[in-house]
N, C-alpha and C. Protein backbone atom coordinates (compact mmCIF):
# COMPACT_ATOMS: atom_id res chain seq x y z
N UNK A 1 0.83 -1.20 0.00
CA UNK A 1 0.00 0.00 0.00
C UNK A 1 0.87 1.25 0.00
N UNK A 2 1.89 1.08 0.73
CA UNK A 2 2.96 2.61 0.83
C UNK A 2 3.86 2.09 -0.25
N UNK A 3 4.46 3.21 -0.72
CA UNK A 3 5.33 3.04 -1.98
C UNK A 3 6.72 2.48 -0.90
N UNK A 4 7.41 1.71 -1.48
CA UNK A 4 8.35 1.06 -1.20
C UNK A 4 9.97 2.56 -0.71
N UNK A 5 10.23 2.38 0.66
CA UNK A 5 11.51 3.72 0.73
C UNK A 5 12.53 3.30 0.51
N UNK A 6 13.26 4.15 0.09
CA UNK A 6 14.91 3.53 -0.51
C UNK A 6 15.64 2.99 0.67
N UNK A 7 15.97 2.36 0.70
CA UNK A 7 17.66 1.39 2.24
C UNK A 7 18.06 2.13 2.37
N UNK A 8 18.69 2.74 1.07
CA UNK A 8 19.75 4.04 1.93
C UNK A 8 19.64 4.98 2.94
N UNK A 9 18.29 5.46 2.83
CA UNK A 9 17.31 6.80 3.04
C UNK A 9 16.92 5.84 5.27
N UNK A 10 17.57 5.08 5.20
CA UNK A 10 17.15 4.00 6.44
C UNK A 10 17.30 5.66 7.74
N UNK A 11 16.66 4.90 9.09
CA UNK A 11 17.05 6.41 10.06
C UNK A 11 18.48 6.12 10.57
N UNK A 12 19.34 4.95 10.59
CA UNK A 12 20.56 5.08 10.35
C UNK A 12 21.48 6.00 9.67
N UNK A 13 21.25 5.77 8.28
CA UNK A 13 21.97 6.34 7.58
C UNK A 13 21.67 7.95 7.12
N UNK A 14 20.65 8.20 7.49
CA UNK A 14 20.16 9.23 7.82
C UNK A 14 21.19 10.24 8.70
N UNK A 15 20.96 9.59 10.33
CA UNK A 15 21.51 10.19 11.10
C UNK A 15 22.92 10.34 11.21
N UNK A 16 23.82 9.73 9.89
CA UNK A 16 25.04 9.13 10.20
C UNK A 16 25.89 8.68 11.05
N UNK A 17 24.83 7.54 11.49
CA UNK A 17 25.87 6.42 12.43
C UNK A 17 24.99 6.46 13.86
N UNK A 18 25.52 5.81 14.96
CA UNK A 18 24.73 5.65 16.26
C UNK A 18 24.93 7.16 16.40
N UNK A 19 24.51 7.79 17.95
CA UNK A 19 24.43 8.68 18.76
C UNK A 19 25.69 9.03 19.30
N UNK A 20 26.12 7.96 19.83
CA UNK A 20 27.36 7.54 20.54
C UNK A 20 28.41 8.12 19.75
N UNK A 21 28.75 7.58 18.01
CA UNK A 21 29.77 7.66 17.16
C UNK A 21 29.85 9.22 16.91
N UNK A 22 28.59 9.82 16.56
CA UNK A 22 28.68 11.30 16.57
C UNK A 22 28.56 12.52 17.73
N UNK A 23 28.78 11.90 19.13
CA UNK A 23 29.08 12.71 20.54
C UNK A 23 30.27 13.32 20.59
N UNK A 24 30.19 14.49 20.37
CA UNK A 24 31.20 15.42 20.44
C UNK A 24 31.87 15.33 19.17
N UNK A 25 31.64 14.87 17.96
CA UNK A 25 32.76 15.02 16.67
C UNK A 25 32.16 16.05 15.56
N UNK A 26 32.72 17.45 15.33
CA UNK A 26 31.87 18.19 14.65
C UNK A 26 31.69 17.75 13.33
N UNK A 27 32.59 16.73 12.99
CA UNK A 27 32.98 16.38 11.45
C UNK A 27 31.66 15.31 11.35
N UNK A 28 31.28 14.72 12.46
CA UNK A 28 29.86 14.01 12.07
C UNK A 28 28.64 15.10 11.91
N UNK A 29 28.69 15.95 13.00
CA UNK A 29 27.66 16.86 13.10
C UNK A 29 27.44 18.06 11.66
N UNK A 30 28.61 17.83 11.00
CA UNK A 30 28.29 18.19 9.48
C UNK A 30 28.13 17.82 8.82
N UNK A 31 27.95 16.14 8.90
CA UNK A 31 27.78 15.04 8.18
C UNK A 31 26.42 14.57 8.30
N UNK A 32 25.56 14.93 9.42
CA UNK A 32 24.24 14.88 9.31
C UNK A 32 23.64 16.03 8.78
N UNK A 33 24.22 17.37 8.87
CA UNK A 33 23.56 18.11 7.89
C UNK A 33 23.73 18.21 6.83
N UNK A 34 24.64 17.47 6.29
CA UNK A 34 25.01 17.24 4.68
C UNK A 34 23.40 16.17 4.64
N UNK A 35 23.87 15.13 5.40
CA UNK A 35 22.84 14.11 5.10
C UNK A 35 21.16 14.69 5.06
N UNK A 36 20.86 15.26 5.92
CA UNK A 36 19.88 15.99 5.88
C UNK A 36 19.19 16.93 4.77
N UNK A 37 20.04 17.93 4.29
CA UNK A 37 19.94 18.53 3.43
C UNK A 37 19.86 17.62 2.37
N UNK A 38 20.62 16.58 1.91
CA UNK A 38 20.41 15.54 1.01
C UNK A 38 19.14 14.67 0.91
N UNK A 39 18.27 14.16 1.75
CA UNK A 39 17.45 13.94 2.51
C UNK A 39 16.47 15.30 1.78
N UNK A 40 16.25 16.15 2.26
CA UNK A 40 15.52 17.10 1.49
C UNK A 40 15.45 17.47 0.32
N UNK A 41 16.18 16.71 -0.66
CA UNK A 41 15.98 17.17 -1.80
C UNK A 41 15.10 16.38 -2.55
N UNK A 42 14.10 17.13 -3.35
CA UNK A 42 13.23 15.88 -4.21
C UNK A 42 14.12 15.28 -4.66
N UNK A 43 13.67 13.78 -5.10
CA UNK A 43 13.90 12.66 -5.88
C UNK A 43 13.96 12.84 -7.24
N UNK A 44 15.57 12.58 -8.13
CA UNK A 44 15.10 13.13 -9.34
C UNK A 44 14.55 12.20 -10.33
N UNK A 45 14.04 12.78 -11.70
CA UNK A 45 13.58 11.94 -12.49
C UNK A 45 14.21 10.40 -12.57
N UNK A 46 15.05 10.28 -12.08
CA UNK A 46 15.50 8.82 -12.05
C UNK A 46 15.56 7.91 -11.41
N UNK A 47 15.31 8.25 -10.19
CA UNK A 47 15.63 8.10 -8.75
C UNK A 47 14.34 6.97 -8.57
N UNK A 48 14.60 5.46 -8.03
CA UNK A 48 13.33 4.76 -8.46
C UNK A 48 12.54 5.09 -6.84
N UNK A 49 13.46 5.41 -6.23
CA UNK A 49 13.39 5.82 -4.72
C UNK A 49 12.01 7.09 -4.29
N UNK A 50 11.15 6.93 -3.54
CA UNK A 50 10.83 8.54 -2.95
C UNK A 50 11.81 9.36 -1.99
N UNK A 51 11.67 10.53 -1.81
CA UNK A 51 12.43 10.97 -1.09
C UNK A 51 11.98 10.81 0.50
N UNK A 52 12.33 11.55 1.58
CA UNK A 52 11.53 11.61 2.31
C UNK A 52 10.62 12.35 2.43
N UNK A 53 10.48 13.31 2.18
CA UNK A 53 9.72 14.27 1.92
C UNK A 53 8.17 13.69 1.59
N UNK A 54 8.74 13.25 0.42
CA UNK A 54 7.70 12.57 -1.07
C UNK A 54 7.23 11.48 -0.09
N UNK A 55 8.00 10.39 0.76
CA UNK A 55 7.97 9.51 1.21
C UNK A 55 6.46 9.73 2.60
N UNK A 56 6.19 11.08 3.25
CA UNK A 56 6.03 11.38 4.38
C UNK A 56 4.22 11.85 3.61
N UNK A 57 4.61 12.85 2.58
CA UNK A 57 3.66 13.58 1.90
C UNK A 57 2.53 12.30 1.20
N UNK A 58 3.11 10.94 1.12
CA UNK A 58 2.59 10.13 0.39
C UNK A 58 1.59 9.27 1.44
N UNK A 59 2.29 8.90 2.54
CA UNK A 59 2.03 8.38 4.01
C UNK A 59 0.59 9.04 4.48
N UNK A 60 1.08 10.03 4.34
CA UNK A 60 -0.05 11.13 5.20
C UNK A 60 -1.36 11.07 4.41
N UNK A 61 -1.24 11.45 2.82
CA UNK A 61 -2.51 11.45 1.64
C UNK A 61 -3.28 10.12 1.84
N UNK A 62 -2.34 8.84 1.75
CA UNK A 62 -3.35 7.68 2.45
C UNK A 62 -3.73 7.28 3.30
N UNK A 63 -3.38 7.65 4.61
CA UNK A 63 -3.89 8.03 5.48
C UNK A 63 -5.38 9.10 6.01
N UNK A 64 -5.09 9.98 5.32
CA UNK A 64 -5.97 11.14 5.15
C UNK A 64 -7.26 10.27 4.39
N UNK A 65 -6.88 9.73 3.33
CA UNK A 65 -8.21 9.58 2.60
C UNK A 65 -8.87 8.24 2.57
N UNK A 66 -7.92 7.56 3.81
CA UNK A 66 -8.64 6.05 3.98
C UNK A 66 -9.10 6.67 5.45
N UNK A 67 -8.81 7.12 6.23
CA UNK A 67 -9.25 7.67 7.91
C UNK A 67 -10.41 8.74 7.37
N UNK A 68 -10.80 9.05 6.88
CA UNK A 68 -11.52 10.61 6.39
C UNK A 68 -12.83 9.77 5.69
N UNK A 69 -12.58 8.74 4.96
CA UNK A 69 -13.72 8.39 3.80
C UNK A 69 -14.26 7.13 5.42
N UNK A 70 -13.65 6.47 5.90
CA UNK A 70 -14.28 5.78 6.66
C UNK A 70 -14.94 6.66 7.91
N UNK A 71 -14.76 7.44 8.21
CA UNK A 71 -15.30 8.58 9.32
C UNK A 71 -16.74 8.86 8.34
N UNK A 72 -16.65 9.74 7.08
CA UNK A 72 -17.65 10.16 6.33
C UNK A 72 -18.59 9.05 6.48
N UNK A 73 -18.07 7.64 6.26
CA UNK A 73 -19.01 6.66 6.44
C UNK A 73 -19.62 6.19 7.67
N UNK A 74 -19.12 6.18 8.67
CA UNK A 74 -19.81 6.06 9.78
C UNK A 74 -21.16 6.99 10.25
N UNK A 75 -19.99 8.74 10.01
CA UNK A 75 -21.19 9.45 10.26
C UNK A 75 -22.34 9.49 9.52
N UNK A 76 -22.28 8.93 8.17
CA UNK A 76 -23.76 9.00 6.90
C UNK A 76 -24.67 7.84 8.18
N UNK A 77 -24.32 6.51 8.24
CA UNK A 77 -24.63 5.64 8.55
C UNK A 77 -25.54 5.68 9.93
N UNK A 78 -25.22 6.30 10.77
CA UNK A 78 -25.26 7.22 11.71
C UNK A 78 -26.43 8.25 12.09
N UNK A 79 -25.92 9.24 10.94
CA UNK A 79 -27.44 10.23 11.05
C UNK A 79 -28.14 9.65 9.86
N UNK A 80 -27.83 9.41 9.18
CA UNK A 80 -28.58 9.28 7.53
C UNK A 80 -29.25 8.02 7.42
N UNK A 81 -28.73 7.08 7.97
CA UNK A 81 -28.67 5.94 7.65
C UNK A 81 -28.82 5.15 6.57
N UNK A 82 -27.30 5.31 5.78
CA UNK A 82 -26.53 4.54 4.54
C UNK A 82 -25.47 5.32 4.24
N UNK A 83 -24.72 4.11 3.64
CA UNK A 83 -23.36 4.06 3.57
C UNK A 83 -22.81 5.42 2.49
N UNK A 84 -21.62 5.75 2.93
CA UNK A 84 -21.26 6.58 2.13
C UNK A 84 -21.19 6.20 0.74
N UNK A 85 -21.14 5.53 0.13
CA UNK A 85 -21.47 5.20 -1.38
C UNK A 85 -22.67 5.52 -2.12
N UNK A 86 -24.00 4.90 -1.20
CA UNK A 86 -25.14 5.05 -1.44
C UNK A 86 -24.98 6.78 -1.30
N UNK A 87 -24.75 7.37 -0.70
CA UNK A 87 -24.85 8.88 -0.33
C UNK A 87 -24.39 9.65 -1.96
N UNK A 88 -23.03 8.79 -2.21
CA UNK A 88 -22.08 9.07 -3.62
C UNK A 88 -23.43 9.17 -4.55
N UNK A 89 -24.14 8.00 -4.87
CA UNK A 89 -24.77 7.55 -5.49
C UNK A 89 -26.03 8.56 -5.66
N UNK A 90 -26.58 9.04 -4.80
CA UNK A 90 -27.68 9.69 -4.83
C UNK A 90 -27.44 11.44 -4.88
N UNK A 91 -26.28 11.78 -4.53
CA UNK A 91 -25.69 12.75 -4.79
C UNK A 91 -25.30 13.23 -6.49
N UNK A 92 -24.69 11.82 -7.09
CA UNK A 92 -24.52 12.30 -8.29
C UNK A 92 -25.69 12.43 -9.25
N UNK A 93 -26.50 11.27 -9.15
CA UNK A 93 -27.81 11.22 -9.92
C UNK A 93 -28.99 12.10 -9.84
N UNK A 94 -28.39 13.57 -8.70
CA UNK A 94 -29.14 14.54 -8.47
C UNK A 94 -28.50 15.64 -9.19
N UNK A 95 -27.29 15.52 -9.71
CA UNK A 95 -26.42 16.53 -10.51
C UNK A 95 -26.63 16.42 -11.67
N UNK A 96 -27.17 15.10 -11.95
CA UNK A 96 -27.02 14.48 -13.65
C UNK A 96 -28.03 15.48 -14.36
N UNK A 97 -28.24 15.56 -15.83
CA UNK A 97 -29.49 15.75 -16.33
C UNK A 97 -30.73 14.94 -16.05
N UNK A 98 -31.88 15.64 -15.96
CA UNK A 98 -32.95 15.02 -15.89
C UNK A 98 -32.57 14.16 -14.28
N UNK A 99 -31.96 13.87 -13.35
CA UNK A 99 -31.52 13.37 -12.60
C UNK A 99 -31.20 11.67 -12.70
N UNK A 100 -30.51 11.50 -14.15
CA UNK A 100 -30.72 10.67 -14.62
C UNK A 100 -29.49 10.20 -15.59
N UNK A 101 -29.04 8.67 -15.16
CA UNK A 101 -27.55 8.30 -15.64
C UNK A 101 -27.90 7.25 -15.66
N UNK A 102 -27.00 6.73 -17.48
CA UNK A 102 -26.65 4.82 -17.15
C UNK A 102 -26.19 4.14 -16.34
N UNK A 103 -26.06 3.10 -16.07
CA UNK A 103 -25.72 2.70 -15.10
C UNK A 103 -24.22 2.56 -14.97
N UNK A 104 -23.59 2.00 -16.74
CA UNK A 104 -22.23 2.29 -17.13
C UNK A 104 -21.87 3.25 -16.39
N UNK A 105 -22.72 4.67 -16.96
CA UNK A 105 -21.79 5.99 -16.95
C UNK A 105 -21.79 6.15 -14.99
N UNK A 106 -22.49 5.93 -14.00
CA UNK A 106 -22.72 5.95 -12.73
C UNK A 106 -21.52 4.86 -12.12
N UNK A 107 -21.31 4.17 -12.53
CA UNK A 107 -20.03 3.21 -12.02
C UNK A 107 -18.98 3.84 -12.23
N UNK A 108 -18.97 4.30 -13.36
CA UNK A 108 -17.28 4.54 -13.31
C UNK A 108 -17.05 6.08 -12.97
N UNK A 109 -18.40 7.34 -12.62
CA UNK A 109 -17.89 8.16 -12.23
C UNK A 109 -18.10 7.96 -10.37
N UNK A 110 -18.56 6.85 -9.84
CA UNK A 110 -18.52 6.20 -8.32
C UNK A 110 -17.06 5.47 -8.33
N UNK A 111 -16.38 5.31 -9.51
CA UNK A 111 -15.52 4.23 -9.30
C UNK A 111 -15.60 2.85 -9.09
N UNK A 112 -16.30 2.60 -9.23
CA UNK A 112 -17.21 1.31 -8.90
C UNK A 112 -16.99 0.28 -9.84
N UNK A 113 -17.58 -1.23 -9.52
CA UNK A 113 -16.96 -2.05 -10.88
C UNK A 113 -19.37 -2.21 -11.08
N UNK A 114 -19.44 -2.55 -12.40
CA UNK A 114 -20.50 -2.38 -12.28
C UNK A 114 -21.41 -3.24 -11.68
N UNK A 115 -20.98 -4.58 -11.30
CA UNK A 115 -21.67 -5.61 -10.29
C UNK A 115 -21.61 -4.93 -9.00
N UNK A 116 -20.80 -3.92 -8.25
CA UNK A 116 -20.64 -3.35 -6.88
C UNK A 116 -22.20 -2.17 -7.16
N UNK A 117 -21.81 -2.00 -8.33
CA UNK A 117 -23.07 -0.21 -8.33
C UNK A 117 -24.88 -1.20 -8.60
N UNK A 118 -24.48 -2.39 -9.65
CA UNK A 118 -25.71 -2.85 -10.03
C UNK A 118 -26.40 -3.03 -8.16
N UNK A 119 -25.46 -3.22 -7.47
CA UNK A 119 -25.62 -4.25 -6.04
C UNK A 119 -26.20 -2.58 -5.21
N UNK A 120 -25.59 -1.88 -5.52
CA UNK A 120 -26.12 -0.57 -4.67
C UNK A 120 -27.34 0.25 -4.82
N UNK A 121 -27.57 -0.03 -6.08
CA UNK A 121 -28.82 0.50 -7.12
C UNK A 121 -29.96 -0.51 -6.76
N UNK A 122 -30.09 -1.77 -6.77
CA UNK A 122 -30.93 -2.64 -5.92
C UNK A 122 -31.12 -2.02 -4.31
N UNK A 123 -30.30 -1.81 -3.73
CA UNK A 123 -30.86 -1.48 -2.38
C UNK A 123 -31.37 -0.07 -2.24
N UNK A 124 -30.99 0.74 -3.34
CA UNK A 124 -31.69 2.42 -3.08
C UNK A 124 -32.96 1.98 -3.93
N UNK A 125 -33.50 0.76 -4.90
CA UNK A 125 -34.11 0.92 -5.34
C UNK A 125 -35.79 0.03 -4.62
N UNK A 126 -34.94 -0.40 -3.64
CA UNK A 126 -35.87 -1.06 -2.24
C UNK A 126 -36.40 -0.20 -1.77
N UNK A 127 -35.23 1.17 -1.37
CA UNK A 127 -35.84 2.34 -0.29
C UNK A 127 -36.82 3.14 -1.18
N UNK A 128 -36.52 3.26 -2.44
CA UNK A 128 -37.63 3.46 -3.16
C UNK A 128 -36.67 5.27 -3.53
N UNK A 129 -35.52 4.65 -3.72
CA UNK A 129 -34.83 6.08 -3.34
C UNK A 129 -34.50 6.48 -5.40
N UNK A 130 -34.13 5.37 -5.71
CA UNK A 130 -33.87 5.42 -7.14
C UNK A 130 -34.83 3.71 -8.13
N UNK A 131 -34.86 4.57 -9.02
CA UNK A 131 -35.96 3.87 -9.83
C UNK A 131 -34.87 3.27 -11.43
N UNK A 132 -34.59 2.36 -11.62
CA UNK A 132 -33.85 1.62 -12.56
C UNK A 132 -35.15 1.83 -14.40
N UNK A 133 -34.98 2.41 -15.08
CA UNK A 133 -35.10 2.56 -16.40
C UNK A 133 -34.77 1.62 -17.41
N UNK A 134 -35.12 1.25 -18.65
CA UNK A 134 -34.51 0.79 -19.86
C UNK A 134 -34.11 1.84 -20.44
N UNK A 135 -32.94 1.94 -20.97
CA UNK A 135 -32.29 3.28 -22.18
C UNK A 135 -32.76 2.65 -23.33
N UNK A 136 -33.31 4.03 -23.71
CA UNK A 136 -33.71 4.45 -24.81
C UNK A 136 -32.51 3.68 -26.16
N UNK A 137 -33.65 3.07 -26.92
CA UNK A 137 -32.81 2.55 -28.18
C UNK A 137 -31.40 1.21 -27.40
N UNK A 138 -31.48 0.76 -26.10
CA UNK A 138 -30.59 0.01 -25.94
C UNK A 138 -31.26 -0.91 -25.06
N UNK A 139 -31.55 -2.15 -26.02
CA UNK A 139 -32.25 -3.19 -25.24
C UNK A 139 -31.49 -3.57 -23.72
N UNK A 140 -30.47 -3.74 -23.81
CA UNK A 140 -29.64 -4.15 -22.45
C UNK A 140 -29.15 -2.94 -21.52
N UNK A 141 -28.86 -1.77 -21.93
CA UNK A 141 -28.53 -0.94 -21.30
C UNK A 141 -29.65 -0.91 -20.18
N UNK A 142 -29.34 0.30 -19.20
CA UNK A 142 -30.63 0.59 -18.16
C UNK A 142 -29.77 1.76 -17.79
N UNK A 143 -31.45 2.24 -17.40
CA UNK A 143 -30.70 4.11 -16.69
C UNK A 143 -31.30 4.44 -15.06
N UNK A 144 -30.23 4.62 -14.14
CA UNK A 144 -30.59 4.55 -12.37
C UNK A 144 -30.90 6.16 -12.67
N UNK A 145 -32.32 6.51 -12.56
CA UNK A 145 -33.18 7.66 -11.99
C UNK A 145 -33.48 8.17 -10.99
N UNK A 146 -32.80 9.01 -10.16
CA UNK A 146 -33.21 9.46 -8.59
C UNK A 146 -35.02 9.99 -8.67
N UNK A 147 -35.36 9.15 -7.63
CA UNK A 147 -36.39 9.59 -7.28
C UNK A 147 -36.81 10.83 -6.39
N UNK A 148 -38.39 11.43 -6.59
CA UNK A 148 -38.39 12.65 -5.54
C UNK A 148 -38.09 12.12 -4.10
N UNK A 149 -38.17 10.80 -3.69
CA UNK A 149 -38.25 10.31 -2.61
C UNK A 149 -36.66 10.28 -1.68
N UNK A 150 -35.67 10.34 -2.74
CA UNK A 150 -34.38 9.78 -2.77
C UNK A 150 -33.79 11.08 -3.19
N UNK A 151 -34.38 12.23 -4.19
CA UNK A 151 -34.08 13.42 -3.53
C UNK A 151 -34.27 14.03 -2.02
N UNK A 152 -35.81 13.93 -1.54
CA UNK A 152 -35.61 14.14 -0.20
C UNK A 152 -34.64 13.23 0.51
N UNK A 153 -34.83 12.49 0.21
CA UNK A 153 -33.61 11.74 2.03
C UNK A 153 -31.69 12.43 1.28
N UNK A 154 -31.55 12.74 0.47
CA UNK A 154 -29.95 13.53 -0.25
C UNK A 154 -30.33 14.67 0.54
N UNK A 155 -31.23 15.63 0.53
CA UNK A 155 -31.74 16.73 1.08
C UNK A 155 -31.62 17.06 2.03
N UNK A 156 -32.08 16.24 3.14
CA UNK A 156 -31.97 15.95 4.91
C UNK A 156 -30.78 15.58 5.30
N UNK A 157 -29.87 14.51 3.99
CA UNK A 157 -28.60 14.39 4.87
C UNK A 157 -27.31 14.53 4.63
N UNK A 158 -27.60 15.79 3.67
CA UNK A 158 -26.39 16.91 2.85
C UNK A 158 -25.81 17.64 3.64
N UNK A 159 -27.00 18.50 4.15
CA UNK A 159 -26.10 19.67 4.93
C UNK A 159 -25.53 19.18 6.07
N UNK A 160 -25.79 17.87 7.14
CA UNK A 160 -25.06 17.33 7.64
C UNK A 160 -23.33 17.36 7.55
N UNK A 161 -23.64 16.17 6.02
CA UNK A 161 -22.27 15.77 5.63
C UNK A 161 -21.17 16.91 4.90
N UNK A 162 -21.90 17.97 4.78
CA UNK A 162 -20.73 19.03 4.18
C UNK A 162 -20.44 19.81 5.17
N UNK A 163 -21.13 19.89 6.50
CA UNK A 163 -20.54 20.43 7.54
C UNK A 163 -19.19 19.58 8.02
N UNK A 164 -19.40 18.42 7.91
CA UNK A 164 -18.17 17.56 8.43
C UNK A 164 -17.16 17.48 7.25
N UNK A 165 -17.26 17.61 6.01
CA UNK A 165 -16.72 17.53 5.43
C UNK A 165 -15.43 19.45 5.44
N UNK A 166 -16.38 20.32 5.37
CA UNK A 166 -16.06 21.45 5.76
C UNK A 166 -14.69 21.64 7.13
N UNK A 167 -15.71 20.96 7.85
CA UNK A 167 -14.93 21.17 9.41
C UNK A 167 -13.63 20.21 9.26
N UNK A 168 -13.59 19.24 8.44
CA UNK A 168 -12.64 18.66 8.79
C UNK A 168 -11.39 18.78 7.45
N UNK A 169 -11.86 19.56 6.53
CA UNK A 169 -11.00 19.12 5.80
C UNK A 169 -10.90 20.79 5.15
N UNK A 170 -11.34 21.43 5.18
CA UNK A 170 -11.33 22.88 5.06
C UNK A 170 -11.22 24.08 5.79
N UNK A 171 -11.83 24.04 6.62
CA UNK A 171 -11.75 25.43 7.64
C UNK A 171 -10.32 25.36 8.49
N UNK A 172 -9.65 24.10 8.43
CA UNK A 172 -7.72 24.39 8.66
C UNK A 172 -7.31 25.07 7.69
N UNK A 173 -7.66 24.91 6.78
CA UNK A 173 -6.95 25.69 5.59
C UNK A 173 -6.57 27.32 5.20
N UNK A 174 -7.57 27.69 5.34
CA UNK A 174 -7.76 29.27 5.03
C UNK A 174 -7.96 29.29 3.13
N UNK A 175 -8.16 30.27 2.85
CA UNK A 175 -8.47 30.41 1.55
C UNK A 175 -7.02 29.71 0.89
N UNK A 176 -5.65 30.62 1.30
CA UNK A 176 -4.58 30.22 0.09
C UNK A 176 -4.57 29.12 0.02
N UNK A 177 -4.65 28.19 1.39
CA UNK A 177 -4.01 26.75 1.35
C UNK A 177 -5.37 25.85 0.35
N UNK A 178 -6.67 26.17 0.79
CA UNK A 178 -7.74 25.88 -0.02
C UNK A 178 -7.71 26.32 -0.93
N UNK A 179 -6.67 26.74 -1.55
CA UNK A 179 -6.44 27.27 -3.01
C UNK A 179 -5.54 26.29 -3.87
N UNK A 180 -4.55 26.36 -2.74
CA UNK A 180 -3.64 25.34 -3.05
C UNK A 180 -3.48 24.12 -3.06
N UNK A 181 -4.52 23.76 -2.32
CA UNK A 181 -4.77 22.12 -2.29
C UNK A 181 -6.02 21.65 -3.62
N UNK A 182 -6.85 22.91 -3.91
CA UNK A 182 -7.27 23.03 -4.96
C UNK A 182 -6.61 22.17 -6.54
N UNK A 183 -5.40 23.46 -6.04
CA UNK A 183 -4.51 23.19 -7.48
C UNK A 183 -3.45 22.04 -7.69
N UNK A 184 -3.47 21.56 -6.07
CA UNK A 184 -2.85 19.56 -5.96
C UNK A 184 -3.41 19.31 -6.55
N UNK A 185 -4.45 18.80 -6.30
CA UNK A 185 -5.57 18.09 -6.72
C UNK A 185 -6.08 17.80 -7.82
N UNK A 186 -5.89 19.24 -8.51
CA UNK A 186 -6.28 19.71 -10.24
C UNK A 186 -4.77 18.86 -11.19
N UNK A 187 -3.58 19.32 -10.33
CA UNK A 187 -2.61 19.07 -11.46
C UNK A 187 -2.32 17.28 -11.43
N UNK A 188 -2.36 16.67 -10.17
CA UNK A 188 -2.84 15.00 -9.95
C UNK A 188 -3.77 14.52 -10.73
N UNK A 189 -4.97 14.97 -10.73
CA UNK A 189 -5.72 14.45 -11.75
C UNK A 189 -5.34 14.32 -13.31
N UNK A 190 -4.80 15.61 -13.94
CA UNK A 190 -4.49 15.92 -14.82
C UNK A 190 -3.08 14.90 -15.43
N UNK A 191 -2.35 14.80 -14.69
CA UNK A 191 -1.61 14.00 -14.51
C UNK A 191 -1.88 12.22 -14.72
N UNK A 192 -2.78 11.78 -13.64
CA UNK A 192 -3.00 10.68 -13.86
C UNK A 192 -4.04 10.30 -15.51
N UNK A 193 -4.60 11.47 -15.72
CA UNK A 193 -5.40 11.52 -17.05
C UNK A 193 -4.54 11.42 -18.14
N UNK A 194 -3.54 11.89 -18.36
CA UNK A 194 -2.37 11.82 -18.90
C UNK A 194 -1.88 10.38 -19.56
N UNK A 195 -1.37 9.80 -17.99
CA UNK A 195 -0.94 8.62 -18.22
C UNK A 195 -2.04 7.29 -18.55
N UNK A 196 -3.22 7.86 -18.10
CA UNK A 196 -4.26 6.95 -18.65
C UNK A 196 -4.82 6.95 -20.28
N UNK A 197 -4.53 8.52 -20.84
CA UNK A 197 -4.95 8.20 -21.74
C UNK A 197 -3.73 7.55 -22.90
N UNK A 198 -2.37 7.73 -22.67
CA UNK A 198 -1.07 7.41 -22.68
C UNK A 198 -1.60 5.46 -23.00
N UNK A 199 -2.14 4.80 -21.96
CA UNK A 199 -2.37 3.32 -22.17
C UNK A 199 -3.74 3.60 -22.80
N UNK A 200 -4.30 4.36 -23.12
CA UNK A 200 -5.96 3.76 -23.64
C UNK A 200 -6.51 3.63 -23.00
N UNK A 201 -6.39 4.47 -21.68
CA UNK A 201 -7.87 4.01 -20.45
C UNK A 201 -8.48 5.12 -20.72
N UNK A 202 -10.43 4.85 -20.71
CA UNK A 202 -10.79 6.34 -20.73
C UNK A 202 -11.04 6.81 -19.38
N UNK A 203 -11.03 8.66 -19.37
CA UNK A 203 -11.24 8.87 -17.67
C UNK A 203 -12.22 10.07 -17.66
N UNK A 204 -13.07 10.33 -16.39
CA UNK A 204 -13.88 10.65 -16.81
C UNK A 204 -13.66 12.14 -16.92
């Protein structure tokens, strides 16, 4: 799950050498700030290594967004009652036109494989929250329709979830940094779109 850190980059070699070896020798104590400063430098294009930096910044993002998406889910579950997916789900099909998406096109902007979304679309379509369609001109296709019913319950348990979403992941920020995490975010995507379309994957 974490990208693999270079041996070298170890907190040994880092620190150059025990505690002990560098007590009282200034020629070590410039040798960890060599090391250090080295240590801080991005990783260059060649380098199969992260840096630490890269190494710490990478740690933290999966962290952040596996601790953050399972919280979001508890609390939906909680006040709303259903899972943050279903929430995904009824959220987007309220953005769509007509409030209304294939089921194709609803998987892959959930991320979803389409046996996981067909499986989610059955249970909102129990609560009576979304209503499953035939598409037009496509005998096999089908189109997941949010219902008014399934608009109200998105309705009641929105402003909830963007308060927490707000509180926890925005109001540290201040505008620049919410500017700037903005423009992570923008140039990552862009990026991974890149290399996807690079192999022939489409994205959305």
């Amino acid at each position: 799950m974490f990208a693999t850190p270079d041996p070298s980059r170890s907190s040994g070699a880092r620190r150059g050498g025990s505690a002990s070896d560098s007590a009282g020798h200034s020629g070590s104590r410039a040798g960890n700030a060599s090391d250090r400063a080295a240590a801080a430098r991005p990783a260059t294009r060649d380098d199969p290594w992260l840096s630490d930096r890269e190494q710490q910044a990478w740690r933290s993002f999966l962290e952040l967004t596996g601790t953050l998406t399972e919280h979001l889910d508890r609390e939906l579950r909680h006040d709303a009652g259903i899972p943050h997916t279903y929430y995904q789900v009824l959220a987007m099909l309220s953005e769509a036109p007509d409030r209304a998406l294939r089921m194709s096109d609803l998987a892959a902007a959930a991320w979803a494989s389409p046996s996981r979304m067909s499986h989610a679309v059955d249970r909102l379509q129990e609560a009576g929250w979304v209503e499953r369609r035939p598409a037009p001109g496509d005998g096999r296709g089908q189109i997941a329709v949010l219902t008014e019913a399934g608009h109200r319950k998105l309705t009641e348990a929105a402003p909830d979830h963007a308060r927490t979403v707000r509180a926890i992941l925005f109001d540290p920020l201040g505008p620049e940094l919410l500017d700037a995490f903005a423009e992570v975010c923008r140039r990552a995507l862009q990026q991974l779109a890149d290399r996807e379309a690079a192999c022939g994957v489409a994205t959305e």
